[in-house]
Protein backbone atom coordinates (compact mmCIF):
# COMPACT_ATOMS: atom_id res chain seq x y z
CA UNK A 1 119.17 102.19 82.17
CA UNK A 2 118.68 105.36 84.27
CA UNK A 3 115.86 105.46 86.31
CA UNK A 4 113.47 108.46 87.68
CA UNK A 5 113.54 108.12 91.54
CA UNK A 6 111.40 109.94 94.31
CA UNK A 7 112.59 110.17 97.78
CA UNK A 8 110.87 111.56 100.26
CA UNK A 9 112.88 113.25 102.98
CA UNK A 10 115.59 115.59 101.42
CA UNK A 11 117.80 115.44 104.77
CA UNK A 12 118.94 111.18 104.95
CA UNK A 13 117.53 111.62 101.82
CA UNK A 14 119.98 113.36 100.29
CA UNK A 15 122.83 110.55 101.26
CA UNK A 16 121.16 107.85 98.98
CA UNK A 17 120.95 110.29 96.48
CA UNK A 18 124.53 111.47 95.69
CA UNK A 19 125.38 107.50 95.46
CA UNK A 20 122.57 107.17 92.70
CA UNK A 21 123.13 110.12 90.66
CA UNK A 22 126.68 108.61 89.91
CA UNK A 23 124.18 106.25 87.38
CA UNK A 24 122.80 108.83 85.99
CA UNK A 25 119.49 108.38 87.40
CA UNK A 26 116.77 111.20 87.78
CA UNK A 27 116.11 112.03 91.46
CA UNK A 28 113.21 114.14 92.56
CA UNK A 29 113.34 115.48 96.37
CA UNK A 30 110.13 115.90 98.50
CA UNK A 31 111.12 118.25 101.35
CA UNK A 32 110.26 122.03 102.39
CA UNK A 33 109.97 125.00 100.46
CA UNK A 34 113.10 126.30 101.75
CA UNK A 35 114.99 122.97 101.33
CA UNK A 36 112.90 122.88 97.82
CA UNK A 37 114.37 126.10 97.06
CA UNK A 38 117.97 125.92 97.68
CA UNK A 39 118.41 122.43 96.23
CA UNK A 40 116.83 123.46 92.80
CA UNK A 41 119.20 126.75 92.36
CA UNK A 42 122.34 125.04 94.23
CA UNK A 43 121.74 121.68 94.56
CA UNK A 44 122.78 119.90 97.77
CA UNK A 45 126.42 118.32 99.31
CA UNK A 46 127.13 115.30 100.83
CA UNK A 47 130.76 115.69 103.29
CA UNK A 48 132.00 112.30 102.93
CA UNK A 49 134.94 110.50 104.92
CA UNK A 50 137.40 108.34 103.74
CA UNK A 51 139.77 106.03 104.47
CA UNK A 52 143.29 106.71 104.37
CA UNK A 53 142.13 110.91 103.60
CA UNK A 54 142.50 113.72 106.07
CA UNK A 55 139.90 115.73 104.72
CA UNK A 56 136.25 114.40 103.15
CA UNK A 57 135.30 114.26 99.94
CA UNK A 58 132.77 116.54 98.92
CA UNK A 59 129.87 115.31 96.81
CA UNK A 60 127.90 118.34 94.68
CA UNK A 61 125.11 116.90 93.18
CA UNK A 62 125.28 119.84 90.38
CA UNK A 63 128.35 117.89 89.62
CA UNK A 64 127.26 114.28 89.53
CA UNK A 65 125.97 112.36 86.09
CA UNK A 66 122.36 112.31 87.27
CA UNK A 67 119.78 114.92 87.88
CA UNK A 68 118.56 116.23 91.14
CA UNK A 69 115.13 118.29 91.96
CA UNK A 70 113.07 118.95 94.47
CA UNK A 71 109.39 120.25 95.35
CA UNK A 72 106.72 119.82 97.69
CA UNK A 73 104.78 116.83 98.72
CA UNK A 74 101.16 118.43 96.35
CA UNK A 75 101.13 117.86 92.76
CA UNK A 76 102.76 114.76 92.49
CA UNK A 77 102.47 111.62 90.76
CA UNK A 78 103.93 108.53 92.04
CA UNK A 79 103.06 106.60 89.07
CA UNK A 80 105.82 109.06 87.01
CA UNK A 81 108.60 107.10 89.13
CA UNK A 82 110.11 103.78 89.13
CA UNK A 83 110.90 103.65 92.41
CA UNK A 84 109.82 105.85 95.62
CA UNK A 85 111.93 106.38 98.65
CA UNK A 86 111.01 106.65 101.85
CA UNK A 87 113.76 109.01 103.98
CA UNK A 88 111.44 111.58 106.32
CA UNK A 89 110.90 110.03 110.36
CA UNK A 90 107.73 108.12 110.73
CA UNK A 91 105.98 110.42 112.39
CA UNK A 92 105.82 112.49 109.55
CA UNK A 93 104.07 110.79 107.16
CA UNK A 94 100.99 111.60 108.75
CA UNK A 95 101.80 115.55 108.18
CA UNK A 96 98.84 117.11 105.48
CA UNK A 97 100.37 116.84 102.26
CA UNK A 98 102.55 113.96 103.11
CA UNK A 99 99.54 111.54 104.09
CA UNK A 100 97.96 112.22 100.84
CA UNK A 101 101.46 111.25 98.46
CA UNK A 102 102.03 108.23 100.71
CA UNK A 103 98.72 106.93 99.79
CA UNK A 104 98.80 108.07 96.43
CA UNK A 105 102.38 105.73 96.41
CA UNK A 106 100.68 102.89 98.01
CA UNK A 107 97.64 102.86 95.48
CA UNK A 108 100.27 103.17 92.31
CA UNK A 109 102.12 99.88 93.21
CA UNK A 110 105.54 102.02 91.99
CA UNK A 111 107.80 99.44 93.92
CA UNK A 112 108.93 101.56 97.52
CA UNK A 113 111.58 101.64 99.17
CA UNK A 114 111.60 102.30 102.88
CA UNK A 115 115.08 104.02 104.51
CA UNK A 116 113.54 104.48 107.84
CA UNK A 117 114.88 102.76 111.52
CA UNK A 118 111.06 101.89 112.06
CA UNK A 119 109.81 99.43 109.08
CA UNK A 120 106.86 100.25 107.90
CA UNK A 121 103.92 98.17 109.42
CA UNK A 122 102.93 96.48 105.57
CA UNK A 123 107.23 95.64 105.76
CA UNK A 124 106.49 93.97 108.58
CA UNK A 125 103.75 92.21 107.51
CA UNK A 126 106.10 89.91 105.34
CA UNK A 127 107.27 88.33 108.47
CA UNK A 128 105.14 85.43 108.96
CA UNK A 129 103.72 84.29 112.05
CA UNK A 130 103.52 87.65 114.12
CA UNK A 131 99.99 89.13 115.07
CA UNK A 132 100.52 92.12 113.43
CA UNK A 133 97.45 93.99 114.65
CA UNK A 134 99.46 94.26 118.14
CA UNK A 135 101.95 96.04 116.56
CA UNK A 136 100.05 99.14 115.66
CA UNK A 137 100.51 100.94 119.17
CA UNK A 138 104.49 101.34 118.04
CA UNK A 139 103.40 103.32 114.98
CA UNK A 140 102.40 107.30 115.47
CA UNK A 141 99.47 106.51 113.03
CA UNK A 142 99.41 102.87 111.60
CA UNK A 143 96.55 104.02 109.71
CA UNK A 144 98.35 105.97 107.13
CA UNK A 145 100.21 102.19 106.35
CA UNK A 146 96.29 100.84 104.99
CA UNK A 147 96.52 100.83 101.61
CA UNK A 148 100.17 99.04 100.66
CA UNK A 149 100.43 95.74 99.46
CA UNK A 150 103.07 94.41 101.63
CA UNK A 151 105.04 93.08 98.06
CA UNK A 152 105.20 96.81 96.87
CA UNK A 153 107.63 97.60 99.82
CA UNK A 154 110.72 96.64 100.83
CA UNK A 155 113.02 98.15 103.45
CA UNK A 156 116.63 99.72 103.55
CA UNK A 157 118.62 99.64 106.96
CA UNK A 158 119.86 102.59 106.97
CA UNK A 159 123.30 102.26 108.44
CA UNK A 160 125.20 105.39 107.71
CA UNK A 161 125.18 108.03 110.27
CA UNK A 162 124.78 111.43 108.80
CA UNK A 163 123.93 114.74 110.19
CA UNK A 164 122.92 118.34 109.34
CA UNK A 165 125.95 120.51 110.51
CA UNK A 166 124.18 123.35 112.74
CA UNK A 167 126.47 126.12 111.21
CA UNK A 168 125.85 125.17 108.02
CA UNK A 169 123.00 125.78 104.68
CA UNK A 170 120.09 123.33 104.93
CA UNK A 171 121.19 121.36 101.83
CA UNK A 172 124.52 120.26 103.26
CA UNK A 173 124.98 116.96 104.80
CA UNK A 174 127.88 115.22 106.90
CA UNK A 175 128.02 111.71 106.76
CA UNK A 176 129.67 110.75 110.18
CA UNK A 177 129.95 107.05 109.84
CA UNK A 178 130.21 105.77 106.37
CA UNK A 179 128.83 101.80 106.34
CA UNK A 180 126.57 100.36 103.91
CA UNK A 181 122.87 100.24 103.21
CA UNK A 182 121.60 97.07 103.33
CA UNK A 183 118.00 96.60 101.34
CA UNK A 184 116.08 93.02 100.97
CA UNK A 185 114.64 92.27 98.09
CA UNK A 186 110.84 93.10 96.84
CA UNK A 187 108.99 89.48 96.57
CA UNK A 188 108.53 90.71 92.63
CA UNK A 189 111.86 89.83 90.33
CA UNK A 190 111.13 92.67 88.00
CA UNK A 191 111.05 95.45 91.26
CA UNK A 192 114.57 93.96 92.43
CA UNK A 193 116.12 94.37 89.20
CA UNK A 194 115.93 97.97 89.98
CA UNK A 195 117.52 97.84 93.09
CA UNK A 196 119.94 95.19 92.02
CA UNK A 197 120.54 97.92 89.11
CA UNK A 198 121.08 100.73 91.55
CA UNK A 199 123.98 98.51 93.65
CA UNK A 200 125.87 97.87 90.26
CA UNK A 201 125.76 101.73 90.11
CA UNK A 202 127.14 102.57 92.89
CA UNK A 203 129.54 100.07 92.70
CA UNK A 204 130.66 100.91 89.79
CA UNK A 205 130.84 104.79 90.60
CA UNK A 206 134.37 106.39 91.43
CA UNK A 207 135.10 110.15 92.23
CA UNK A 208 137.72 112.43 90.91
CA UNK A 209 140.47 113.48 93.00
CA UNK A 210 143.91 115.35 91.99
CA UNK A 211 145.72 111.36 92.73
CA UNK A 212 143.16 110.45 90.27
CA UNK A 213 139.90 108.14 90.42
CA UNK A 214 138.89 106.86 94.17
CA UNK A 215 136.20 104.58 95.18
CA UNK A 216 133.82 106.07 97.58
CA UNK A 217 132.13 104.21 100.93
CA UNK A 218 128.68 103.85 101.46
CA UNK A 219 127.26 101.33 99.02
CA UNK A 220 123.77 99.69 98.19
CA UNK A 221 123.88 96.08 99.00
CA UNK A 222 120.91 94.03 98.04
CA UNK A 223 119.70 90.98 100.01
CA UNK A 224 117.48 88.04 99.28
CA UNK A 225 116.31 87.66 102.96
CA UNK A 226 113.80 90.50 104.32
CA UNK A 227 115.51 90.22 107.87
CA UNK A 228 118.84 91.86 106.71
CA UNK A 229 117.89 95.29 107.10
CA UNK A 230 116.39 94.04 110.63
CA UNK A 231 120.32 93.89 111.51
CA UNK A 232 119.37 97.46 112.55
CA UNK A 233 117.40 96.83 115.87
CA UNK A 234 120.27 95.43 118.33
CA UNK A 235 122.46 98.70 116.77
CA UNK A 236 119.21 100.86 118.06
CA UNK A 237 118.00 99.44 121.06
CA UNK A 238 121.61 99.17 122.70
CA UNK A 239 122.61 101.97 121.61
CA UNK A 240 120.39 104.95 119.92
CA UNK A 241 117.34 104.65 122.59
CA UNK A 242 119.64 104.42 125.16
CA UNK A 243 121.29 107.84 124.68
CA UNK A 244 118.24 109.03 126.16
CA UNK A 245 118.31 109.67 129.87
CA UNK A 246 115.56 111.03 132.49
CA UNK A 247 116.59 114.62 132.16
CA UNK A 248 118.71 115.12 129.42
CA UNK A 249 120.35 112.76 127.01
CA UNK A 250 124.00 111.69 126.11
CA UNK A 251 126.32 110.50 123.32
CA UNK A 252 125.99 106.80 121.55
CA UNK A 253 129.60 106.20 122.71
CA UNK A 254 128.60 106.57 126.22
CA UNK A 255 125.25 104.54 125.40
CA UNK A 256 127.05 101.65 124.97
CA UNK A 257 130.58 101.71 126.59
CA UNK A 258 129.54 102.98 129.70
CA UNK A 259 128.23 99.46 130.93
CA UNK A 260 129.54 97.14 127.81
CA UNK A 261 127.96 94.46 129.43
CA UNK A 262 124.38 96.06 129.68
CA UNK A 263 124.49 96.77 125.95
CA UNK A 264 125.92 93.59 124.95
CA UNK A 265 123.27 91.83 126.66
CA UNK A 266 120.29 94.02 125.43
CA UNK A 267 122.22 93.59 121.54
CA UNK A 268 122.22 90.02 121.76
CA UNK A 269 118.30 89.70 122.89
CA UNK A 270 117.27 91.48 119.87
CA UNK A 271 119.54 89.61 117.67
CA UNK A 272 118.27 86.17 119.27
CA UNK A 273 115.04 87.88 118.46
CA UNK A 274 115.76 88.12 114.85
CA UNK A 275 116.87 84.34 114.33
CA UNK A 276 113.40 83.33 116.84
CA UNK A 277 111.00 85.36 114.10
CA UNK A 278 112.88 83.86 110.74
CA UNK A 279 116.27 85.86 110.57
CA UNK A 280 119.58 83.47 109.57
CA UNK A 281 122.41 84.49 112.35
CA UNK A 282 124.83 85.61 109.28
CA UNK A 283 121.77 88.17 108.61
CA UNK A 284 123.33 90.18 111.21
CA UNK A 285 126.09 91.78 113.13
CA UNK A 286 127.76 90.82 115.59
CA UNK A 287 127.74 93.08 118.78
CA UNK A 288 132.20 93.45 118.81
CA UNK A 289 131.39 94.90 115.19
CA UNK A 290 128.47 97.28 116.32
CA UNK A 291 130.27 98.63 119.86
CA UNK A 292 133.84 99.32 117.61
CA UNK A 293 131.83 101.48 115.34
CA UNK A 294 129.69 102.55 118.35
CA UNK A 295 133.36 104.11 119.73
CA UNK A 296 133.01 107.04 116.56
CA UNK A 297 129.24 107.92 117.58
CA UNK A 298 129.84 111.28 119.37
CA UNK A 299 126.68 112.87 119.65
CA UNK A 300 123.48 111.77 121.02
CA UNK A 301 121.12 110.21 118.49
CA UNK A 302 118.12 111.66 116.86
CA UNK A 303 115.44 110.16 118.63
CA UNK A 304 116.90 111.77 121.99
CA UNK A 305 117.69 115.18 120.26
CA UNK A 306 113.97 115.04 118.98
CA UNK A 307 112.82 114.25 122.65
CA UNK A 308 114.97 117.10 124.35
CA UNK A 309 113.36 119.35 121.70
CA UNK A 310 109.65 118.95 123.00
CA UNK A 311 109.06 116.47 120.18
CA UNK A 312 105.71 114.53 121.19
CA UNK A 313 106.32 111.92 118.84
CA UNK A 314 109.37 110.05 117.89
CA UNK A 315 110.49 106.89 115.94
CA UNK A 316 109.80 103.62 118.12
CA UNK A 317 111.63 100.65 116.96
CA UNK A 318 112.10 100.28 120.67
CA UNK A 319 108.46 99.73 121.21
CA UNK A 320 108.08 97.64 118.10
CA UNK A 321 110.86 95.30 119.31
CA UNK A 322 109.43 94.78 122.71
CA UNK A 323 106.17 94.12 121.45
CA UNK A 324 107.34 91.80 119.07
CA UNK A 325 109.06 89.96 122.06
CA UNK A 326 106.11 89.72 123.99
CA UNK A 327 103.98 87.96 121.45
CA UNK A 328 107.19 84.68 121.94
CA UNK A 329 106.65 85.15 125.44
CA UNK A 330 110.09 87.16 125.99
CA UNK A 331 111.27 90.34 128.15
CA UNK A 332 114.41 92.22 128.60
CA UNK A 333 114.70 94.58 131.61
CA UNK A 334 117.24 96.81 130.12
CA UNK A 335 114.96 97.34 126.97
CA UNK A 336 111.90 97.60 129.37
CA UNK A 337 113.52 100.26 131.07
CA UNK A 338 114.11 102.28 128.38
CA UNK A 339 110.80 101.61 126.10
CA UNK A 340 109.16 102.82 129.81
CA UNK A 341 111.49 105.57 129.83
CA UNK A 342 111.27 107.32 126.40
CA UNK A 343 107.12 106.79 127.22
CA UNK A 344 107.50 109.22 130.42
CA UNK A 345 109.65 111.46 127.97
CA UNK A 346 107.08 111.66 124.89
CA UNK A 347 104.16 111.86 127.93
CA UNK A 348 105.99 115.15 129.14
CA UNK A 349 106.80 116.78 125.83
CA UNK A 350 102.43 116.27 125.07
CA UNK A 351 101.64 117.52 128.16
CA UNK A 352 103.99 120.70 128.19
CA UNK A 353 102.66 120.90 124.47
CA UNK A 354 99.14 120.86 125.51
CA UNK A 355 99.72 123.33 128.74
C-alpha cells in the first residue's frame, strides 16, 4: 500500500525521504520557497556512501518509484496524510506558519513521527514516572507541544549524519555517516503498521548500478520499546555538545578522542540514565561502537555551527538530559560543564542580537 507522507524539514528531511519513495509512497516537503521551488522543478539528491564503493551513490528522487513535492507550511491539511514527519530543529516550530501546521497535526491525530535529537515534550511524556512539567525549560517554547496526545507521536533517532555541501544547490544532501534510524512504536497497532510498512520498504528497496542491483544503507528499523531512539543521548552529550568550546568550536572526532576517558564516562552516565528511567541495556549502544563511528565525524556538529552563527536558540537534549538526572537525584560534571557552557554561548548570541 503506498502511503501519502508529510515531512516537515526538507534538509534531514530529505534523507528519510529518498528511502521511502523506493515504496512508492507520496511525499510532500514543507520547507522554503526557494527549497519549495527547486525541489518541485528538479527534485532533490541524496550523496550516499557505500561499502566496498569508491564513489557514492546518488539518489534523484525524480528517479525513484514514489512521488516527491514540496510547498510551504500555509494551506495545508494534515488530515490529507497518513503519517507526518517531523525533520526541521526544535526551535523552529515555533516560526509563524510552522506553529499553526504543528497544531493543526496535533489536533488531526494523523499518527507523527518525530526525527528530531530533542523528543518532543508529549514523546516524553510516555516515560512514566518523570515530572514532566520540569522539563519545559529545555524546550525553546514547550507551549507549541499543548495540544498532542502523547499516543499520536512517536520518535525516530535520527542516526545518520548528513549535511548540506556549502558549494552545492539547496536540494542536495550528503549523507556522511550512513547508520540506521531507529523509531519505537506508536502505543496504537493500526499507526505502527505504517511504520512497520515503511521498514519492509526500505528493506526491500535496491538501487541500480552498471554491476547490477545493490542494497543501499540507511534503513528504518522499528522498535517495540519507546527508549530505543533514546540510544541517541550518550552519542550527543559526549560527543555533539561537546564540539562546542568557549570561543569557537571543534570537530566530533576531537569531541570525543581527545580525552576518551572524559567521553566515555559522560556516555555511560546517560546510558545508566536510560536503564534508571525504563530503558533495557540492549536498547542501546555501547560507547566502543559510538567512539569507532565517532573517528569519521569530521566537522563540528550542528548545534555548535548554529551557536558560532549568532543562533540564540539551539536544540537542548543536553539540558533535557541533565534535568532529567536531577529529578533521580544524579549529576555529571562533564555534562554540567557543558549544559553551563552552551548557556553562556546562547546568553551571548541574545545579547549581541539584542545590542
Amino acid at each position: 500500500m503506498a502511503y501519502k507522507i508529510m515531512i516537515m524539514g526538507a534538509s534531514y528531511g530529505s534523507l528519510l525521504a529518498s528511502k521511502l519513495l523506493f515504496g512508492g509512497h507520496s511525499i510532500h516537503l514543507i520547507c522554503l520557497p526557494a527549497e519549495a521551488d527547486l525541489i518541485n522543478a528538479e527534485g532533490f539528491e541524496v550523496r550516499l556512501p557505500v561499502r566496498g564503493r569508491k564513489d557514492p551513490v546518488i539518489l534523484k528522487s525524480k528517479n525513484l518509484p514514489g512521488k516527491v513535492t514540496a510547498g510551504p507550511a500555509s494551506g495545508v491539511n494534515p488530515a490529507d496524510y497518513d503519517l507526518v514527519g517531523l525533520a526541521m530543529q526544535e526551535p523552529q516550530y515555533r516560526s509563524p506558519g510552522v506553529r499553526e501546521l504543528l497544531d493543526a497535526v496535533a489536533k488531526s491525530r494523523v499518527p507523527c513521527m518525530s526525527i528530531m535529537n530533542m523528543p518532543p515534550l508529549p514523546y516524553v511524556r510516555r516515560i512514566k514516572g518523570l515530572d514532566h512539567d520540569l522539563l519545559k525549560p529545555a524546550y525553546t517554547d514547550p507551549t507549541v507541544w499543548d495540544s498532542f496526545d502523547p499516543a499520536t507521536l512517536t520518535l525516530n533517532s535520527p542516526d545518520p549524519q548528513a549535511i548540506r555541501p556549502p558549494d552545492e544547490k539547496i536540494n542536495v544532501l550528503q549523507v556522511t555517516l550512513p547508520t540506521n534510524f531507529k523509531v519505537a512504536r506508536f502505543e496504537s497497532d493500526k499507526s505502527t503498521a505504517i511504520l512497520r510498512q515503511l521498514e519492509k520498504d526500505v528493506e526491500a528497496a535496491r538501487f541500480d548500478t552498471p554491476e547490477g542491483k545493490i542494497e543501499l544503507p540507511v534503513k528504518l528499523r522499528v522498535y517495540d520499546s519507546i527508549f530505543v531512539p533514546l540510544a541517541k543521548w550518550a552519542m550527543l552529550c559526549a560527543g555533539n555538545y561537546r564540539t562546542v568550546t568557549a570561543d569557537g568550536m571543534r570537530t566530533a572526532k576531537e569531541a570525543v578522542h581527545t580525552d576518551l576517558e572524559a567521553s566515555r564516562s559522560v556516555y555511560n552516565f546517560v546510558n545508566d540514565l536510560c536503564v534508571k528511567i525504563g530503558a533495557d541495556p540492549n536498547d542501546l549502544v555501547p560507547f566502543e561502537k559510538y567512539a569507532a563511528a565517532a573517528e569519521s565525524l569530521t566537522r563540528p556538529a550542528s548545534a555548535a555551527r548554529a551557536l558560532n552563527n549568532g543562533a540564540p536558540n539551539i536544540e537542548r537534549a543536553d539540558k533535557l538530559v541533565q534535568l532529567i538526572a536531577r529529578q533521580k537525584g544524579l549529576s555529571h560534571p562533564t555534562l554540567d560543564a557543558t549544559v553551563a557552557l552552551v548557556d553562556a554561548r546562547l546568553d551571548a548570541n541574545r545579547k549581541k542580537a539584542a545590542a
